[in-house]
Structure formats: structure tokens, C-alpha cells
C-alpha atoms as a PDB file:
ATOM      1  CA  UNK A   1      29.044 -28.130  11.489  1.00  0.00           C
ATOM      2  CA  UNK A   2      27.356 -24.744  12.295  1.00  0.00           C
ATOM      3  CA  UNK A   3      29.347 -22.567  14.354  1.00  0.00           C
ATOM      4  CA  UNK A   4      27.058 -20.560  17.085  1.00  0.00           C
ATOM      5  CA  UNK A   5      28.421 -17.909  19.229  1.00  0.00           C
ATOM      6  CA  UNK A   6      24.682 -17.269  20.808  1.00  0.00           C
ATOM      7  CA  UNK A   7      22.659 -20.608  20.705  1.00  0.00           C
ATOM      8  CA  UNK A   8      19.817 -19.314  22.146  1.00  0.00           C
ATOM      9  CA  UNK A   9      19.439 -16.620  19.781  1.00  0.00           C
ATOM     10  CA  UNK A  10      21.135 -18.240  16.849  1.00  0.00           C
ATOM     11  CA  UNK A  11      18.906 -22.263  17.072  1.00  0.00           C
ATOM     12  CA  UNK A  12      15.543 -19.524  16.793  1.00  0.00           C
ATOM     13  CA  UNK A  13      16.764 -19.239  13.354  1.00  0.00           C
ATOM     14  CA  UNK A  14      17.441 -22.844  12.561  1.00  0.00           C
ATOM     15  CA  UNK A  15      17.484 -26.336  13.626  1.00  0.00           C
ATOM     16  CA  UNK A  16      20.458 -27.081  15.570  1.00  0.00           C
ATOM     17  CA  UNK A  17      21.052 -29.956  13.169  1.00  0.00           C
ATOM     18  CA  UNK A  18      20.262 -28.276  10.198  1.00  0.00           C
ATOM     19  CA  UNK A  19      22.324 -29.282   7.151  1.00  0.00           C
ATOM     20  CA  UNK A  20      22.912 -27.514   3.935  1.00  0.00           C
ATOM     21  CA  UNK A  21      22.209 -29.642   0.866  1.00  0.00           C
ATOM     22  CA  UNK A  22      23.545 -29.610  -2.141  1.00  0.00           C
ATOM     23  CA  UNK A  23      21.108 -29.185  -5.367  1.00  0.00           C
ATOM     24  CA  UNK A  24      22.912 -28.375  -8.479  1.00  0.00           C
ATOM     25  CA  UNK A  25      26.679 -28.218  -9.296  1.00  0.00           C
ATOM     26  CA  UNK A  26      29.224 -27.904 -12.245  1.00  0.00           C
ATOM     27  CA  UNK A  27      29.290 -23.940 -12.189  1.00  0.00           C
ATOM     28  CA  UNK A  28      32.148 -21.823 -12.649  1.00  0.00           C
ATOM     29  CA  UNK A  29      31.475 -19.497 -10.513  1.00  0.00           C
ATOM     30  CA  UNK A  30      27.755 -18.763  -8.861  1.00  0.00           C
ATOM     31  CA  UNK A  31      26.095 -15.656  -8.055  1.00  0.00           C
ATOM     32  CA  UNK A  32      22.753 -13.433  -7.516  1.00  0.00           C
ATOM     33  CA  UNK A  33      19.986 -15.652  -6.395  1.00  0.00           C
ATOM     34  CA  UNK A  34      16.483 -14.764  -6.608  1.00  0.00           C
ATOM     35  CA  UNK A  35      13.150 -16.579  -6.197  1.00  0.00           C
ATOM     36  CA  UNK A  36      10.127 -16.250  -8.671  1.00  0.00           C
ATOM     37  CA  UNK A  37       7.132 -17.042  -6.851  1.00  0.00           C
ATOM     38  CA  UNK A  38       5.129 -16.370  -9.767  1.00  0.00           C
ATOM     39  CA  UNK A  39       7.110 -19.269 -11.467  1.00  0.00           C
ATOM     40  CA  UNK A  40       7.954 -21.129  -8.149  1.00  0.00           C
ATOM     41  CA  UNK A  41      11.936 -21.117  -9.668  1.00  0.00           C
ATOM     42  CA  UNK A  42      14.569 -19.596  -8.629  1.00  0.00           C
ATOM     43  CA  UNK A  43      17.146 -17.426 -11.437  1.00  0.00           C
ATOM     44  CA  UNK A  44      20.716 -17.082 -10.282  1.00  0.00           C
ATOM     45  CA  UNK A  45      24.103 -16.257 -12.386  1.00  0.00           C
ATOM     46  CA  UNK A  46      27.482 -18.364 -13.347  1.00  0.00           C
ATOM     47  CA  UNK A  47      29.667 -15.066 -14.240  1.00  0.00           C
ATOM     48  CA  UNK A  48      32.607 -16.506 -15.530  1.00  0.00           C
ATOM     49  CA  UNK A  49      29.787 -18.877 -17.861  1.00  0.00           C
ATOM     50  CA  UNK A  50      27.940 -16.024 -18.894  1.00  0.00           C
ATOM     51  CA  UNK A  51      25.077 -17.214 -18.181  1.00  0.00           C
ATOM     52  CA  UNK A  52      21.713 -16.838 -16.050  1.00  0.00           C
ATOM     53  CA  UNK A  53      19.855 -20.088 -15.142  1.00  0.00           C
ATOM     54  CA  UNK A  54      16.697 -21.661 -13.195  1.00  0.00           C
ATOM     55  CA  UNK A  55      16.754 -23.981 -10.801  1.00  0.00           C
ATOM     56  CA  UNK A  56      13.302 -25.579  -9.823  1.00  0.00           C
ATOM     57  CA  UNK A  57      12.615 -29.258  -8.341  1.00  0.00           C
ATOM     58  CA  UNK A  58      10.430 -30.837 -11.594  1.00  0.00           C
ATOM     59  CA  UNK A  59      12.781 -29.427 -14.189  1.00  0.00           C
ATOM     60  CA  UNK A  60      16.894 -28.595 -12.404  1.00  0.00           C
ATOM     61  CA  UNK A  61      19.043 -26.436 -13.910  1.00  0.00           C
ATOM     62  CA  UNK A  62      17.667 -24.244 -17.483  1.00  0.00           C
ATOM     63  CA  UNK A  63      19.668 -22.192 -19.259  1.00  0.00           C
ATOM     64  CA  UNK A  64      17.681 -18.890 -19.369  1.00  0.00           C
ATOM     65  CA  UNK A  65      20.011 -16.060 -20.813  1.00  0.00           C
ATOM     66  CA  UNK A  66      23.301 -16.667 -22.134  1.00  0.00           C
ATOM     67  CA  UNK A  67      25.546 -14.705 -23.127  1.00  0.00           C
ATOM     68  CA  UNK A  68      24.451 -12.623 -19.548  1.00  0.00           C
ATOM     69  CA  UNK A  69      27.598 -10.060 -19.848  1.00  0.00           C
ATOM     70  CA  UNK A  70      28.634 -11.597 -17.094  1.00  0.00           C
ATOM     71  CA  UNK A  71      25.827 -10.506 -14.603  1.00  0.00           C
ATOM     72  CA  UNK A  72      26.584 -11.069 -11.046  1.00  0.00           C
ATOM     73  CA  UNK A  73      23.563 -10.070  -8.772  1.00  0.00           C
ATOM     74  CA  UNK A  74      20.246 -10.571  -9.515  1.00  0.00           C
ATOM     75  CA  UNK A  75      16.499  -9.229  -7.973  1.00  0.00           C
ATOM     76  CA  UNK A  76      13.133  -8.483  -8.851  1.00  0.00           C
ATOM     77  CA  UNK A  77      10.941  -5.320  -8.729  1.00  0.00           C
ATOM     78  CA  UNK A  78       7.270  -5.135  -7.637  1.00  0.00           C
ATOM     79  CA  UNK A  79       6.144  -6.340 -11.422  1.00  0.00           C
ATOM     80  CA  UNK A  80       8.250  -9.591 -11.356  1.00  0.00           C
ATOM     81  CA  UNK A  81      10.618  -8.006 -13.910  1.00  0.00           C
ATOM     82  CA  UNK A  82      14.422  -9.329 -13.880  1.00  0.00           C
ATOM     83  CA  UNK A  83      16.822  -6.438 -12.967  1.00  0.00           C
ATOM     84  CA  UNK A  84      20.290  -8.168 -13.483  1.00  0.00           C
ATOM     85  CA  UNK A  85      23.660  -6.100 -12.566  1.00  0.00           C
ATOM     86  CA  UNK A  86      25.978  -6.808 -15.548  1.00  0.00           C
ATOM     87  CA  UNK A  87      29.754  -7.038 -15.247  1.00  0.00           C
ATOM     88  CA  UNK A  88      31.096  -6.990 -18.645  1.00  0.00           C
ATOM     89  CA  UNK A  89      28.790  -4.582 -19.912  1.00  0.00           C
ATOM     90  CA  UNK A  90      28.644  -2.183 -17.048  1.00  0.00           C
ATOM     91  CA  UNK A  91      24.682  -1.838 -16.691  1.00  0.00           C
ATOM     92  CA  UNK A  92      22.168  -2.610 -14.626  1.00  0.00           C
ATOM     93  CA  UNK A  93      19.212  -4.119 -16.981  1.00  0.00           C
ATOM     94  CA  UNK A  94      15.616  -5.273 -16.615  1.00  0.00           C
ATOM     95  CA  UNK A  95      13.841  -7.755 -18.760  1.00  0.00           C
ATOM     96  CA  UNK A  96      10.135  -6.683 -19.835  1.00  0.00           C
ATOM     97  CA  UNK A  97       7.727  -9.490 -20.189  1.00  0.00           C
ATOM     98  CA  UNK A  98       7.926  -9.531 -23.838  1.00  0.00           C
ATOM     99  CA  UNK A  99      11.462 -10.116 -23.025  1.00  0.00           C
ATOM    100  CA  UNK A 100      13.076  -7.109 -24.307  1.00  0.00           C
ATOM    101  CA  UNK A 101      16.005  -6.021 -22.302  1.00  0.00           C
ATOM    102  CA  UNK A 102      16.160  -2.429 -20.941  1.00  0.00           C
ATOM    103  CA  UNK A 103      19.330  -1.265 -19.878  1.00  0.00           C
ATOM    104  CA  UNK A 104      18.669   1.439 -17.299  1.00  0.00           C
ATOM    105  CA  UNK A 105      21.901   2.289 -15.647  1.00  0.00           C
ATOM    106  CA  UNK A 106      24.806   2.688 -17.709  1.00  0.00           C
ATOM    107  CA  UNK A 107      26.780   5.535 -16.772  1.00  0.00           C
ATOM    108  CA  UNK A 108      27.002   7.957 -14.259  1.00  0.00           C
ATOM    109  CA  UNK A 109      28.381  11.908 -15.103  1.00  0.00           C
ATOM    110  CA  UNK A 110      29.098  11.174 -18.601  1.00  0.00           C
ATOM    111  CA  UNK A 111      31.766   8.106 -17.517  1.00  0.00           C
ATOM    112  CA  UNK A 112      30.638   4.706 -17.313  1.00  0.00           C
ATOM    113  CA  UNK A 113      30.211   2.180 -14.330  1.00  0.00           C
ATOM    114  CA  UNK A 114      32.834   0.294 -12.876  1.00  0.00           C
ATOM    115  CA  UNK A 115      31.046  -3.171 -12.866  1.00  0.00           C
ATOM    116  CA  UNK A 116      27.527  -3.047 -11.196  1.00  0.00           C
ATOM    117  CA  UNK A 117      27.119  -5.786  -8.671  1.00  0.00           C
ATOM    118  CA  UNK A 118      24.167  -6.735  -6.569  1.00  0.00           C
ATOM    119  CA  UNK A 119      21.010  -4.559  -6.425  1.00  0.00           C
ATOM    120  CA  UNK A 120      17.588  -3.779  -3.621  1.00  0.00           C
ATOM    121  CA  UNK A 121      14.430  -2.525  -5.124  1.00  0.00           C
ATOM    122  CA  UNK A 122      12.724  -0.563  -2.340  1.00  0.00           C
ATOM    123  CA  UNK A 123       8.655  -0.829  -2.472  1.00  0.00           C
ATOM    124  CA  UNK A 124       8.707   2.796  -3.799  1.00  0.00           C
ATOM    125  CA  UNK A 125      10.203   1.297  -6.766  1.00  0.00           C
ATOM    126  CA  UNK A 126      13.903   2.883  -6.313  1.00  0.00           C
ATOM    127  CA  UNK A 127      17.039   0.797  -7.071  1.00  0.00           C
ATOM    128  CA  UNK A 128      20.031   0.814  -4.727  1.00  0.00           C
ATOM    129  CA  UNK A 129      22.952  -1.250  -6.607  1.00  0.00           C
ATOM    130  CA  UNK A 130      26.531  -1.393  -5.681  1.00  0.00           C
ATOM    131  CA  UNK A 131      29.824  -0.868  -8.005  1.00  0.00           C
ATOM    132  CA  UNK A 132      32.735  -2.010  -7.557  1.00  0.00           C
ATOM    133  CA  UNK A 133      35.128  -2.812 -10.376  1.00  0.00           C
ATOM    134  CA  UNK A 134      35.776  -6.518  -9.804  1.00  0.00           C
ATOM    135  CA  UNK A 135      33.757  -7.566 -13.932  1.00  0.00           C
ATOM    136  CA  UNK A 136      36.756  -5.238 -15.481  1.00  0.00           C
ATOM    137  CA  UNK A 137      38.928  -8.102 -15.294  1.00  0.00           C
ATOM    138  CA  UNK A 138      38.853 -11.324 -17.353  1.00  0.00           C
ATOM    139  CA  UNK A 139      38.232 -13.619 -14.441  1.00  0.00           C
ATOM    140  CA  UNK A 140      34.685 -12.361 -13.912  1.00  0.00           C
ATOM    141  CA  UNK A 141      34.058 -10.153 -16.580  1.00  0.00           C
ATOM    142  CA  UNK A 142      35.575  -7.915 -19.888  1.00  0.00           C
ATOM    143  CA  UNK A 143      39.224  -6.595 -19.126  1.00  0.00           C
ATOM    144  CA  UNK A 144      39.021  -2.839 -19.659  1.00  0.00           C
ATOM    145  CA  UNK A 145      39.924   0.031 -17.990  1.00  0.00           C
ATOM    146  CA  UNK A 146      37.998   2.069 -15.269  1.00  0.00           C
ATOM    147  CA  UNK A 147      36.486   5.516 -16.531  1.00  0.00           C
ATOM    148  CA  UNK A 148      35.621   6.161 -12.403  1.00  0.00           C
ATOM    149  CA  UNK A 149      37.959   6.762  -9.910  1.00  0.00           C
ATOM    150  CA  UNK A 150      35.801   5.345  -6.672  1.00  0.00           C
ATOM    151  CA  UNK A 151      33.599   3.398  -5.904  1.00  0.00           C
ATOM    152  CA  UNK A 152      29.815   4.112  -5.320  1.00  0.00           C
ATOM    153  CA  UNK A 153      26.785   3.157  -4.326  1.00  0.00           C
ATOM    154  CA  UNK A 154      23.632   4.257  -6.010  1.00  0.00           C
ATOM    155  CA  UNK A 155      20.286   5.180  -6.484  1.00  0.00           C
ATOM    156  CA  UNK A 156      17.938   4.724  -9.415  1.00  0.00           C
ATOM    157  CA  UNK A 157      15.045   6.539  -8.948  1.00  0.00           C
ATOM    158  CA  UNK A 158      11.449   5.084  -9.119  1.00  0.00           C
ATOM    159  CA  UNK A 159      11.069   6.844 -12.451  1.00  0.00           C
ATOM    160  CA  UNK A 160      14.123   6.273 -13.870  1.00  0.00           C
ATOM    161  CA  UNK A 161      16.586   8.492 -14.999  1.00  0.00           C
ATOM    162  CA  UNK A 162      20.445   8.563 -14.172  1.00  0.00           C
ATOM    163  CA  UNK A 163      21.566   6.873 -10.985  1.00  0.00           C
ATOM    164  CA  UNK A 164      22.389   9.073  -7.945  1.00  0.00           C
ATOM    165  CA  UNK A 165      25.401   8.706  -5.900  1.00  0.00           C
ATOM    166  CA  UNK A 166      24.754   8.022  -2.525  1.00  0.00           C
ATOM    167  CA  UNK A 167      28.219   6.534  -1.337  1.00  0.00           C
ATOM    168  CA  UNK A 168      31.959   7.098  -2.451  1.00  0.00           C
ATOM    169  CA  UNK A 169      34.196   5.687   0.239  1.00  0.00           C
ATOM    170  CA  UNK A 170      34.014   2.045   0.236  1.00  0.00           C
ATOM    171  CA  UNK A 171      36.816   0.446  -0.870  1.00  0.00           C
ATOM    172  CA  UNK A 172      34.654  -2.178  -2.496  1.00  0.00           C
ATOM    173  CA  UNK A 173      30.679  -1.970  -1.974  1.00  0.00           C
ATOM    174  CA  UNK A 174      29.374  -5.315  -2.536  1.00  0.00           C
ATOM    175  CA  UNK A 175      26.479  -6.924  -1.078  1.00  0.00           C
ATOM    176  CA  UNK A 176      23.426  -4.946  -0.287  1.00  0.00           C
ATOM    177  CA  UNK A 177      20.059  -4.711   1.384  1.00  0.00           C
ATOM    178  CA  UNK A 178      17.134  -3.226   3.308  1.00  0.00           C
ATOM    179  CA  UNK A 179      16.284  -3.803   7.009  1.00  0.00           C
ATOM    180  CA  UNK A 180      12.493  -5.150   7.105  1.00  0.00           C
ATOM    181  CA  UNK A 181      11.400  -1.244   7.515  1.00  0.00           C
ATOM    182  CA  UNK A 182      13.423  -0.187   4.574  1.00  0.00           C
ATOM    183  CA  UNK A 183      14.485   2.323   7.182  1.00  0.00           C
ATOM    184  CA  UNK A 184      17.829   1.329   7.313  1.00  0.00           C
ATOM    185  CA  UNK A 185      20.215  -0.290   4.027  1.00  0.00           C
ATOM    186  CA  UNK A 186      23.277  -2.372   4.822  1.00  0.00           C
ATOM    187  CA  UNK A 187      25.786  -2.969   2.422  1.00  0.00           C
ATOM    188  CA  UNK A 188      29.264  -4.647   2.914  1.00  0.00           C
ATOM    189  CA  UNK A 189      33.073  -3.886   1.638  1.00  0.00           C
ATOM    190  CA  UNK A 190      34.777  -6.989   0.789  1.00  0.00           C
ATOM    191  CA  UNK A 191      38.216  -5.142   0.997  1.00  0.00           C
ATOM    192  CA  UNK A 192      37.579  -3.982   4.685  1.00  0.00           C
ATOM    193  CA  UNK A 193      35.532  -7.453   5.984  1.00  0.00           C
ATOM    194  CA  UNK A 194      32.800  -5.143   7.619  1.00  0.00           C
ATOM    195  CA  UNK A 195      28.959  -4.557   6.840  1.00  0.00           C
ATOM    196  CA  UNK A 196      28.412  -0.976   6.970  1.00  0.00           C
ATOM    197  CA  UNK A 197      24.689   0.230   7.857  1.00  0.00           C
ATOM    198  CA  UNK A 198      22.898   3.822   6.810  1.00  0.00           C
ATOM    199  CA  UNK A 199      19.415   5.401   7.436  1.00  0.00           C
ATOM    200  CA  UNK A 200      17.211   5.803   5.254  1.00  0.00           C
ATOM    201  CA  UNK A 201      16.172   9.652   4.597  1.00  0.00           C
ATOM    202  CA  UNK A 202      12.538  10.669   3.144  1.00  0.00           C
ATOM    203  CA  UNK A 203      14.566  11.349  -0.100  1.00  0.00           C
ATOM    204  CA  UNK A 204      15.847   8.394  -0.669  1.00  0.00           C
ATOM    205  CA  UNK A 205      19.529   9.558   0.201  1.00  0.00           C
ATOM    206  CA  UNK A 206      21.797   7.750   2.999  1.00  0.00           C
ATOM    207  CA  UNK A 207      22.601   9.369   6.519  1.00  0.00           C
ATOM    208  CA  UNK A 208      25.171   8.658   9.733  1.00  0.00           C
ATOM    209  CA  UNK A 209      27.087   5.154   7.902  1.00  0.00           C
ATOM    210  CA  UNK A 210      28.808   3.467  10.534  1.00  0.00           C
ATOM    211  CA  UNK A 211      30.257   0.036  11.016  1.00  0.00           C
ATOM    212  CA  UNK A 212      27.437  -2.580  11.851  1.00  0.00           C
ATOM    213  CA  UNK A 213      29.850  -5.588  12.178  1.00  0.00           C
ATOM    214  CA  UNK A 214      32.890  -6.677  11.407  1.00  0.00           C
ATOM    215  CA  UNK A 215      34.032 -10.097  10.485  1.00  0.00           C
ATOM    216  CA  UNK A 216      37.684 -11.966  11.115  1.00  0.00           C
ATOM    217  CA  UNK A 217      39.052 -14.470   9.368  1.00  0.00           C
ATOM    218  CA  UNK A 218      40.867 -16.448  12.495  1.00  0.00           C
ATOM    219  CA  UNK A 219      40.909 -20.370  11.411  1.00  0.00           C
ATOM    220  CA  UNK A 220      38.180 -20.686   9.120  1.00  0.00           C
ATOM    221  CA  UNK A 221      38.019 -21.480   5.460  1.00  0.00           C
ATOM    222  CA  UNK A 222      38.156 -18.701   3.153  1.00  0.00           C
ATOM    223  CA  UNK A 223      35.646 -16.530   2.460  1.00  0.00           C
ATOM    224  CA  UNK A 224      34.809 -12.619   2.252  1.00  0.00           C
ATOM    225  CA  UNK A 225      31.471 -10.265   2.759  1.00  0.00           C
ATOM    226  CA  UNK A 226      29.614 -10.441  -0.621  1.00  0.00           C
ATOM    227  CA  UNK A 227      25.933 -11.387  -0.790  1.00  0.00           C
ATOM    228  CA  UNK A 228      23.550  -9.843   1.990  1.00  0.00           C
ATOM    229  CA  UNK A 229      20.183 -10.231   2.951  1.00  0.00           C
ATOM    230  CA  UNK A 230      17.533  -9.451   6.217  1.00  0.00           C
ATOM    231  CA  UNK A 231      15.239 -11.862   7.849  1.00  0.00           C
ATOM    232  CA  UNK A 232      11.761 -11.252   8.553  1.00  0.00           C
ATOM    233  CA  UNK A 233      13.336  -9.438  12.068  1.00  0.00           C
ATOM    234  CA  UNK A 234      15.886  -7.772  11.107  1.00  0.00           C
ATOM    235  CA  UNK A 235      18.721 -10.309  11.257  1.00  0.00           C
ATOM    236  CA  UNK A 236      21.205  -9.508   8.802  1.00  0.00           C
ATOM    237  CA  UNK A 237      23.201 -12.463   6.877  1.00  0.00           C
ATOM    238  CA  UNK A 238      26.492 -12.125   4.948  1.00  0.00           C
ATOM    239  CA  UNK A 239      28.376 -14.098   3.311  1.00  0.00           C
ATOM    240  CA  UNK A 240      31.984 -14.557   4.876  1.00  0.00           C
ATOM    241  CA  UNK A 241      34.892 -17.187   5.909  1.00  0.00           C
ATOM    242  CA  UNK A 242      33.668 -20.667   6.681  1.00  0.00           C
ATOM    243  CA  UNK A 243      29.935 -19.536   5.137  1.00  0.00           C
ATOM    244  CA  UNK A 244      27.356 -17.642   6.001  1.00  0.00           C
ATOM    245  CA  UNK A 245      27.660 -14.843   8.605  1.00  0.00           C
ATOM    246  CA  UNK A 246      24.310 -13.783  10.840  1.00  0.00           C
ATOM    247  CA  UNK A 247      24.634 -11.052  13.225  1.00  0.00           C
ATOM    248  CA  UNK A 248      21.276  -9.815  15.121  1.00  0.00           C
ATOM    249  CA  UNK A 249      19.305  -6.294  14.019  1.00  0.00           C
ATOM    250  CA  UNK A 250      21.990  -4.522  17.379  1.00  0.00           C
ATOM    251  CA  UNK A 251      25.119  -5.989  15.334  1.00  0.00           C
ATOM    252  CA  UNK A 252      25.828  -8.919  17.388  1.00  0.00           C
ATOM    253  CA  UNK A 253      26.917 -12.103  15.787  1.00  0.00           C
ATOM    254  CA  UNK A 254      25.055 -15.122  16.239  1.00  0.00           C
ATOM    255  CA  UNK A 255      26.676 -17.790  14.218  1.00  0.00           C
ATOM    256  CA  UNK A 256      27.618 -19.115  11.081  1.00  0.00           C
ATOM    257  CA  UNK A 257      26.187 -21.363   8.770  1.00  0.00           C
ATOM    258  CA  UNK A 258      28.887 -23.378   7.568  1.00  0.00           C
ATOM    259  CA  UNK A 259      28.875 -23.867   3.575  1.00  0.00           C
ATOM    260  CA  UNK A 260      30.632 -26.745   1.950  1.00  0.00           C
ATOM    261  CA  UNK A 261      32.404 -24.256  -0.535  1.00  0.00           C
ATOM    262  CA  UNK A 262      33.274 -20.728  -0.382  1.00  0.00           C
ATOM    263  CA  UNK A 263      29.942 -18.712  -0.209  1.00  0.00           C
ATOM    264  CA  UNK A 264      29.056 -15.926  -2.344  1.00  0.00           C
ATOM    265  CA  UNK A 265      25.661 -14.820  -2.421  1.00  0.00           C
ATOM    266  CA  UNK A 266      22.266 -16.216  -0.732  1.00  0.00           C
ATOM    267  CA  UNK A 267      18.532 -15.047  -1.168  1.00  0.00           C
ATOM    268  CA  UNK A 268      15.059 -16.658   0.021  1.00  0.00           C
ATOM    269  CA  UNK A 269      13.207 -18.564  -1.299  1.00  0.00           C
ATOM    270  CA  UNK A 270      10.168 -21.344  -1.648  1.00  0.00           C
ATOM    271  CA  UNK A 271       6.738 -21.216  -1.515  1.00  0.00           C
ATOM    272  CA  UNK A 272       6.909 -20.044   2.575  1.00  0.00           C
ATOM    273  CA  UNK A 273       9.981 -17.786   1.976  1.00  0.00           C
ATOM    274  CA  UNK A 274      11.778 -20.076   4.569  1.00  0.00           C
ATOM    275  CA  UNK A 275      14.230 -21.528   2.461  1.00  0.00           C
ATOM    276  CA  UNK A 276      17.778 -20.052   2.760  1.00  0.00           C
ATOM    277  CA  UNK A 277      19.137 -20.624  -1.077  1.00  0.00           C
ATOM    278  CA  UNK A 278      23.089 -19.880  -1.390  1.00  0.00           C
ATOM    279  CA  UNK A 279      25.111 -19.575  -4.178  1.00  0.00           C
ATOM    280  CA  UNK A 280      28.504 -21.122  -3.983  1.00  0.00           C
ATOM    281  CA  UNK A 281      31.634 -21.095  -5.836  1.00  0.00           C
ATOM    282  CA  UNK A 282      30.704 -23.910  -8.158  1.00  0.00           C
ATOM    283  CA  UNK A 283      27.406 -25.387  -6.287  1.00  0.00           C
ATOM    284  CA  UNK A 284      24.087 -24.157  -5.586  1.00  0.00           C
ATOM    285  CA  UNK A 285      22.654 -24.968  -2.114  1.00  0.00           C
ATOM    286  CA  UNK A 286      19.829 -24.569   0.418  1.00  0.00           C
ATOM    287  CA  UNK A 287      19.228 -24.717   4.017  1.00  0.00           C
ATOM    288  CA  UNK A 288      15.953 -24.666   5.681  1.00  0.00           C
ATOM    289  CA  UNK A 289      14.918 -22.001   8.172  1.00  0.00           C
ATOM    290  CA  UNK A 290      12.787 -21.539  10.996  1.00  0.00           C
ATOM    291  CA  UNK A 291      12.088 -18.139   9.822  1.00  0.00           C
ATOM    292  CA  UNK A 292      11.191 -16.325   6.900  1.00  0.00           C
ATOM    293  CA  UNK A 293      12.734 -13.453   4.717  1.00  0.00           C
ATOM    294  CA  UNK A 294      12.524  -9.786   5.526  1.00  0.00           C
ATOM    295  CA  UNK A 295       9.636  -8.641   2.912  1.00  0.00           C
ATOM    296  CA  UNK A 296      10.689  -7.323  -0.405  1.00  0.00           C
ATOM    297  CA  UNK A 297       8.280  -5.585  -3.512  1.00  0.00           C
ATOM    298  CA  UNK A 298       8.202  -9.060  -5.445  1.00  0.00           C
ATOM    299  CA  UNK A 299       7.312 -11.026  -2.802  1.00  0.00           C
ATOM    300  CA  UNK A 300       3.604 -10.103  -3.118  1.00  0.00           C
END
């Protein structure tokens, strides 16, 4: 059962009773969801399976791209194009529509990537991605060791080129994305159990980080800040122990959504944008919403 620690705030998000159902299982491990309106599908990973599939309602699971390198997080820019972070291979990629692959993140100061994770295209066509360097071990990616010594988060820029550090001292940047003005960014380290949130500059660069929210384990299932996303207000949702954490745009946390398994990602999704998918250990689920994701380039 959901948990709520504001009711009044937290049942404007969802019904009271709302239940989170089940529609595909038998992953390893699930990741990255996104939602192709174009296609009406949604893409999401199985790192350990190497492997990105689609999920719709007429056809269920697809194999789309296997082997993945063991991508992780998955998004779209403004053209529909899949940008996929890659564990074992270290890059962030996106697929042209012929279907070539473009690697356009590789390396940063000569050394290359820990393990990109999960990435936000802003409308101007930047790329903030996270990298911590969880895919250089066998469990969710190539064993190999680190040619960094931290842990950043970056920025590719709308044209391209070698990613800019923004952040180096997160012990490990994970989940990440933009307030509904793009005038803030949020990203979380699983290590500390916090979501940290910046501002914005004209530039593109991050000012003042501080600690948006924090969350505690106390008797719930397992479970650690990963995946991150905004509603349509500014309500921020994180994965986290017992499922999925939702704290209001001032850092207050309204509830949980209780998962059946440990989550690790989530995204929106359907034809509205008010359908909360979430990717979870081995299943893939969805919840329904009262409201709506926080707008995003692909989203039309």
C-alpha cells in the first residue's frame, strides 16, 4: 500500500487506491525507460541482458538492440533519436533514423568515462548525463579498470563536441533531470541517499548545489536513489526504499509509491503523458496518474 506523509498534497497526484500493475517480467535487471509517442511504445534496458526492448499493448515485449553494451538509461532528443548511456562501452550513443549508431561521448581529457548512466536533453538540444562507475564491473557491465578518478556530471553541448564537466563531488551521480523550467537540474547520489538540486546558468553550467531531500531507509524494503524525473509542477520523483520517492518542488516529501520489487528507474508515458512507467529489478510496471509529466524536447 502507498505510504503518504501529506495526503492532501500527495492523493492530487494519484488515486488513493491506485495500484501498480505489473506488464512484462523475466528481466535480469531493468533500466532507462522512455516513451515514443511517435511509435506509441515505450524502449527501456535489461543491463545485465544486454539488451534494449519495446514494450507496447498490441505487440509486448521486442527485442530492439542486443548486444546494447550494457546501456542503462535511456531518453530522446527533440528529433525522436535514441540517446542510450552505455555501461560496458563507456559512451553515450544516439541512433540516426537510418539506424546508424553515433557514439558522441566517449571520453573526457584524453581518459575515458567511468560508465555513463542516465541522461536529460534540454530543449536547446544540450545533454546532461551522469557517470558513475557502477558498468566497470561484471554484474552490470565489462570489468575493467577506471581511467577517472571522480565522478562527474556532464554536459554535451547542443553542437556536439567533448562533454563538459559540470560536477565532481558526488560520490555516485545517478539519476537526473530538469525542473519543468529547465531552470533548475536535480540529480541524486546513490552512495549518500540524497537528491541534490543546481540552477541552471545562461551557459549551460551548474550554480549553488545543495541538498533538495534526503531519503532514510527506516523499515522499508530495500531500495536506493537511481531513476529521477519532474511532474508537470515541479514534483520531483526518485526512486528509493519501498519504491518510488515524491517530494514537492520546496523539498518536502509527500509519499511513496510502493513498488512490488526494488525500483530502479521510472519515466512517463502514454498517449496523455499520465502514465507513471517504472522499471524494476526484473519487472516492468505502471501506475496511473492524475497528472502529467514535466515537458521534455521529444514530447512534441
Amino acid at each position: 500500500m502507498n505510504i503518504a506523509k501529506n495526503p492532501d498534497r500527495f492523493y492530487q497526484l494519484l488515486d488513493e487506491h491506485a495500484e501498480v500493475e505489473r506488464v512484462a517480467d523475466g528481466f535480469e535487471f531493468t533500466e532507462g525507460p522512455v516513451w515514443n509517442p511517435r511509435e506509441a511504445r515505450l524502449y527501456f534496458s535489461d543491463i545485465p541482458g544486454d539488451t534494449i526492448h519495446t514494450w507496447d499493448e498490441a505487440d509486448g515485449v521486442q527485442v530492439f538492440r542486443r548486444p546494447s553494451h550494457n546501456s542503462n538509461g535511456l531518453t530522446l532528443d527533440a528529433q525522436g533519436r535514441l540517446i542510450a548511456c552505455e555501461h560496458g562501452s563507456s559512451h553515450v550513443t544516439r541512433q540516426e533514423p537510418d539506424g546508424e549508431v553515433v557514439v558522441i561521448a566517449s571520453h573526457y581529457q584524453g581518459r575515458e568515462l567511468n560508465s555513463p548512466n542516465d541522461a536529460a536533453v534540454r530543449s536547446d538540444g544540450a545533454i546532461y548525463f551522469t557517470d558513475p562507475p557502477y558498468g566497470r564491473n561484471p554484474e552490470h557491465g565489462v570489468e575493467r579498470d577506471r581511467q577517472l578518478d571522480f565522478q562527474g556530471v556532464y554536459r554535451i553541448p547542443p553542437e556536439g563536441g567533448e562533454p563538459r564537466l559540470l560536477v565532481d563531488d558526488l560520490a555516485r551521480p545517478n539519476g537526473i533531470c530538469f525542473s519543468p523550467d529547465e531552470r533548475l537540474l536535480y540529480v541524486d547520489d546513490t552512495e549518500r541517499m540524497h537528491v541534490r538540486v543546481f540552477e541552471v546558468a545562461a551557459d549551460g553550467s551548474l550554480l549553488d548545489g545543495r541538498v533538495f531531500f534526503e531519503e532514510t531507509r527506516a523499515d522499508l524494503p530495500r531500495g536506493v536513489p537511481d531513476g529521477m524525473k519532474a511532474d508537470e509542477h515541479g514534483d520531483v520523483y526518485c526512486t528509493g526504499p519501498g519504491g518510488i520517492w515524491v517530494a514537492g518542488p520546496d523539498g518536502e516529501v509527500l509519499g511513496i509509491i510502493r513498488t512490488p520489487e526494488s525500483a530502479a528507474n521510472l519515466n512517463w508515458g502514454g498517449p496523455d503523458w499520465n502514465t507513471l512507467y517504472i522499471t524494476a529489478t526484473h519487472g516492468l510496471y505502471r501506475v496511473q496518474m492524475k497528472v502529467r509529466g514535466a515537458h521534455t524536447p521529444y514530447m512534441g
